[in-house]
Protein backbone atom coordinates (compact mmCIF):
# COMPACT_ATOMS: atom_id res chain seq x y z
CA UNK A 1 -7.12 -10.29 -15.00
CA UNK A 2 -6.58 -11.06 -11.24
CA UNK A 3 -3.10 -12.55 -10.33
CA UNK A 4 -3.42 -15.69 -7.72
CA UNK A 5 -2.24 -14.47 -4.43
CA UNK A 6 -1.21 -17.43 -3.67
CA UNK A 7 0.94 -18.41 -6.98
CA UNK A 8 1.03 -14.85 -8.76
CA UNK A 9 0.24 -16.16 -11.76
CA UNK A 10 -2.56 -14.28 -13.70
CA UNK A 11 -5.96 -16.18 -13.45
CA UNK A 12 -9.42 -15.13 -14.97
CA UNK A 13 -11.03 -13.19 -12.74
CA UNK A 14 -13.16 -15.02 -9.96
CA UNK A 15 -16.57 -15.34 -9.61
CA UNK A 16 -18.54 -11.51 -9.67
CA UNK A 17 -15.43 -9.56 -9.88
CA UNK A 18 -15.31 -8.12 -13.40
CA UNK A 19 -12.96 -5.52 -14.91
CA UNK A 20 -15.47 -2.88 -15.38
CA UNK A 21 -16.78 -2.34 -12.04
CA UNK A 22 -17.42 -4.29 -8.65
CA UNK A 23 -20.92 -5.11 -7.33
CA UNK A 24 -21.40 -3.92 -3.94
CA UNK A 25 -22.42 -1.97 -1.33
CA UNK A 26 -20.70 1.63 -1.29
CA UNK A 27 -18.34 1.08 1.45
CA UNK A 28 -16.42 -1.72 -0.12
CA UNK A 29 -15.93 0.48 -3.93
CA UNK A 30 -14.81 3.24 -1.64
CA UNK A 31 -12.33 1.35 0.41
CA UNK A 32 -10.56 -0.37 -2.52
CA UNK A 33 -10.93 3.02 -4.06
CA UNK A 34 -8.57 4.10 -1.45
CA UNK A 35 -6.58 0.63 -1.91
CA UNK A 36 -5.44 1.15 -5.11
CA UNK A 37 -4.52 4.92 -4.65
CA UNK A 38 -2.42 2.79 -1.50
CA UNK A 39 -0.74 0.64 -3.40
CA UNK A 40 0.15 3.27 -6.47
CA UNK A 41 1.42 5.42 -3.56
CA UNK A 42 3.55 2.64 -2.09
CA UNK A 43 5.10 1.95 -5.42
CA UNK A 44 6.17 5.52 -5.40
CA UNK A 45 7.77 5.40 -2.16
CA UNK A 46 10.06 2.65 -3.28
CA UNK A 47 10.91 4.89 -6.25
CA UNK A 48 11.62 7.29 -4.35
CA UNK A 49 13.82 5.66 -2.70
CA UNK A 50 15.70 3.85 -5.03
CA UNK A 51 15.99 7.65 -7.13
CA UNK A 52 17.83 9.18 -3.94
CA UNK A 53 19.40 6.29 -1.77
CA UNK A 54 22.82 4.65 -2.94
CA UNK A 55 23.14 2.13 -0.04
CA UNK A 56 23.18 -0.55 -1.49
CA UNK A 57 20.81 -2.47 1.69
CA UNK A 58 18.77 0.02 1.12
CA UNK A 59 18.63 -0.67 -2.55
CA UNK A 60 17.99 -4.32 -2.56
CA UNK A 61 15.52 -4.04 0.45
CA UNK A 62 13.90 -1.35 -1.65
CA UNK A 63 13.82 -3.35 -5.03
CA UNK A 64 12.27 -6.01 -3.23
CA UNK A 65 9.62 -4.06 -1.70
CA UNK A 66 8.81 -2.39 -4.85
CA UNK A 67 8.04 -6.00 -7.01
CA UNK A 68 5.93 -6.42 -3.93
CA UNK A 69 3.67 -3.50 -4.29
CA UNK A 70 3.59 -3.85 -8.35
CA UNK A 71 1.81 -6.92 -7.38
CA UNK A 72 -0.86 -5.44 -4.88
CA UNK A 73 -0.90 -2.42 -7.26
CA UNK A 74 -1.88 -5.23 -10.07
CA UNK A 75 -4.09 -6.90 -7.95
CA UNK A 76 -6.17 -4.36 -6.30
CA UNK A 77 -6.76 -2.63 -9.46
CA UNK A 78 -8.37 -5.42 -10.85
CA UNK A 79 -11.35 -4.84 -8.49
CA UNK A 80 -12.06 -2.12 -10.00
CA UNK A 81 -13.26 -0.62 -13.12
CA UNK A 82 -10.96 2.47 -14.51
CA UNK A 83 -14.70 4.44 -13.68
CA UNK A 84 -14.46 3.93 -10.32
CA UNK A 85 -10.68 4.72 -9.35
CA UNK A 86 -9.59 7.86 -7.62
CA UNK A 87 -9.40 11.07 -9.55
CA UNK A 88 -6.16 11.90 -7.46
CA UNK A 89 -3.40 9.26 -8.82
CA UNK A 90 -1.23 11.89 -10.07
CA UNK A 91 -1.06 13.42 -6.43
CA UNK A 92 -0.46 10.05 -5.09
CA UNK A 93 2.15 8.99 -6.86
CA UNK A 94 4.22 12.71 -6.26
CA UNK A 95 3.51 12.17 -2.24
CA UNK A 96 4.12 8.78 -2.56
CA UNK A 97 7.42 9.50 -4.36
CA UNK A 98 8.17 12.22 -1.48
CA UNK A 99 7.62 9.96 1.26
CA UNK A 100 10.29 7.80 -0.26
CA UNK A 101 12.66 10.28 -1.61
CA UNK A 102 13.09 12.67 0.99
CA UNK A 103 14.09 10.37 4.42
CA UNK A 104 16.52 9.23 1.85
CA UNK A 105 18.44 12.36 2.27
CA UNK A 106 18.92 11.46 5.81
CA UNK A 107 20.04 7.45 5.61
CA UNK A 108 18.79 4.38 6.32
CA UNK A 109 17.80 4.52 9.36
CA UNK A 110 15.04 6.97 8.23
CA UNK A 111 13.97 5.10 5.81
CA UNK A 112 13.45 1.52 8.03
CA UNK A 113 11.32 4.23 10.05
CA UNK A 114 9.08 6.15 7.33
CA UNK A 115 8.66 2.35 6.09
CA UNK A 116 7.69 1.05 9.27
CA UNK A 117 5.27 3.85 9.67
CA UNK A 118 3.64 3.48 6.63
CA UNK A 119 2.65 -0.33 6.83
CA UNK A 120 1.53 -0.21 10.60
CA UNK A 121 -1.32 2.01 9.21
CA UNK A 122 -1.86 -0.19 5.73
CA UNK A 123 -2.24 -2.95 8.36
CA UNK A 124 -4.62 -1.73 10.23
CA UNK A 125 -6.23 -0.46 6.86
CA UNK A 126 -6.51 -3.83 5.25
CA UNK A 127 -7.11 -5.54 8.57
CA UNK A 128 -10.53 -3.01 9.51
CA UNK A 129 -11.72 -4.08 5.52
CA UNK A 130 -11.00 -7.91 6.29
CA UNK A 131 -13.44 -7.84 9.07
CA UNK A 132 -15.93 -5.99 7.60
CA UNK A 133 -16.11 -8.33 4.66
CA UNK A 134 -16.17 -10.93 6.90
CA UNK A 135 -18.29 -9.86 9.06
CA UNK A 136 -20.37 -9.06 6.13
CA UNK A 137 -20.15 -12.35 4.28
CA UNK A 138 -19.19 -10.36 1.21
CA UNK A 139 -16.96 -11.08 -1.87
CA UNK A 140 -14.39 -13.89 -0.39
CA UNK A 141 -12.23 -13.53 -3.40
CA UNK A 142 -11.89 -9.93 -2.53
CA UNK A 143 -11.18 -10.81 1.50
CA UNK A 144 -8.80 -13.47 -0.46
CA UNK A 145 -6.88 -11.11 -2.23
CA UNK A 146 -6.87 -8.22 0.72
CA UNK A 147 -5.41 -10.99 3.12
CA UNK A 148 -2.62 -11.69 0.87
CA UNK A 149 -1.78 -7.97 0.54
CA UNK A 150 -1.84 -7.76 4.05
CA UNK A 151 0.29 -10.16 5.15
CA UNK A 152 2.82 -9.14 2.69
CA UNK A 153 2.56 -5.31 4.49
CA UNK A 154 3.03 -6.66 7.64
CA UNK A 155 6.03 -8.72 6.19
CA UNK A 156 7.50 -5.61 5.30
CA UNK A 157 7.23 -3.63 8.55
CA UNK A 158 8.27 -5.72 10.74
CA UNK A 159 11.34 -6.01 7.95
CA UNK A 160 11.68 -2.22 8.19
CA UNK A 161 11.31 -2.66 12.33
CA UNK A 162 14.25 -5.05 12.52
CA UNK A 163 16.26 -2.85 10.12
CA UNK A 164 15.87 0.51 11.69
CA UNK A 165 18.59 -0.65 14.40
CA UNK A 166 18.47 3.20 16.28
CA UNK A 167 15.56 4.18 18.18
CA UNK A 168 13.60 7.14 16.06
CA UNK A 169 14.86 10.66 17.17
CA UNK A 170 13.09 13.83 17.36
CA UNK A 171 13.03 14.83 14.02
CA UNK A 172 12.25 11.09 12.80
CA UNK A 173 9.16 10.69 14.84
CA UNK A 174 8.11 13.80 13.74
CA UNK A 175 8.27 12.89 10.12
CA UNK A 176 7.04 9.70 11.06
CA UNK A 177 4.17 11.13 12.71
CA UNK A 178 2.80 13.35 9.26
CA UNK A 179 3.14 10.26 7.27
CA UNK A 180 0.70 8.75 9.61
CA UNK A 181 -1.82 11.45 9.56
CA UNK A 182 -1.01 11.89 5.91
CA UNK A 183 -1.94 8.37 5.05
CA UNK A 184 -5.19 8.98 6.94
CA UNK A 185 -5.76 11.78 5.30
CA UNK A 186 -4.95 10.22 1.61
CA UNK A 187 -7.64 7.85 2.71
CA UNK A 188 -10.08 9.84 3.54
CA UNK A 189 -9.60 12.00 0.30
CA UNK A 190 -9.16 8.92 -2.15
CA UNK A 191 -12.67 7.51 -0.46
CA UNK A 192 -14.28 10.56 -1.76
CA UNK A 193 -12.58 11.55 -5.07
């Protein structure tokens, strides 16, 4: 079942989209391959969080987040058949879990800034697949569901953005940095594997 991105109510899934397996060229099962190993990674980060942090900000913009990404993790997932997922879940939800959990040891401020981090690249993830399919004139219930996602990601960083307050110090951009290359890296693997 596919949930409406626009109501998220469940609906029957749309047109050629089946729960077994997409129809496609190679590209697109690889890149929502690496979608849905996104989105169960950024339901662990919120986990993470909410297993370390006690501010309760942090909590609630945490909680939030997380019914968010439940619902991209539910969406994307539908795309594909169980066949054609990434071998690697179990790794992304422990790094996913770590990228949450462990600037939680150090405050909020961290946090605002792994977050922000993390959904400038899903942006610019999501937004290089929108244009392809467009460009492509492929699957517009797929392009529907990716620009929902999307916007919701960039919802949250700029959230994370306005939060951070304190400009990112030495050992924050740092951090920030390997979650960026990370991420890329996560991508690359989850394409393959």
């Amino acid at each position: 079942m596919i949930t409406n991105p626009n109501s998220g109510q469940l609906a029957k899934p749309p047109g050629d989209i089946c729960a077994e397996a997409i129809s496609g060229p190679d590209w697109l099962v690889r890149d929502l391959r690496s979608d849905v190993a996104g989105e169960v990674g950024a339901v662990a980060i919120y986990q993470g969080i909410l297993a370390v942090s006690r501010d309760p900000s942090v909590r609630v913009f945490a909680q939030n987040h997380l019914r968010s990404e439940r619902r991209h993790l539910e969406l994307v997932s539908t795309l594909l058949g169980r066949k054609q997922r990434t071998l690697l879940t179990p790794v992304w939800r422990l790094a996913g879990f770590l990228t949450g959990a462990l600037p939680s040891l150090f405050g909020a401020n961290a946090i605002f800034h792994t977050i922000c981090a993390v959904e400038t690249f899903v942006d610019t993830h999501y937004q290089r697949q929108i244009d392809r399919l467009r460009t492509e004139a492929l699957h517009p219930e797929v392009l529907s569901i990716l620009e929902s996602c999307r916007t919701d990601e960039v919802k949250h960083r700029d959230e994370a953005k306005d939060l951070s307050g304190a400009a990112a110090g030495f050992f924050t951009k740092i951090w920030t940095f390997n979650v960026d290359v990370g991420s890329r890296v996560a991508v690359m693997l989850a394409r393959r594997i």
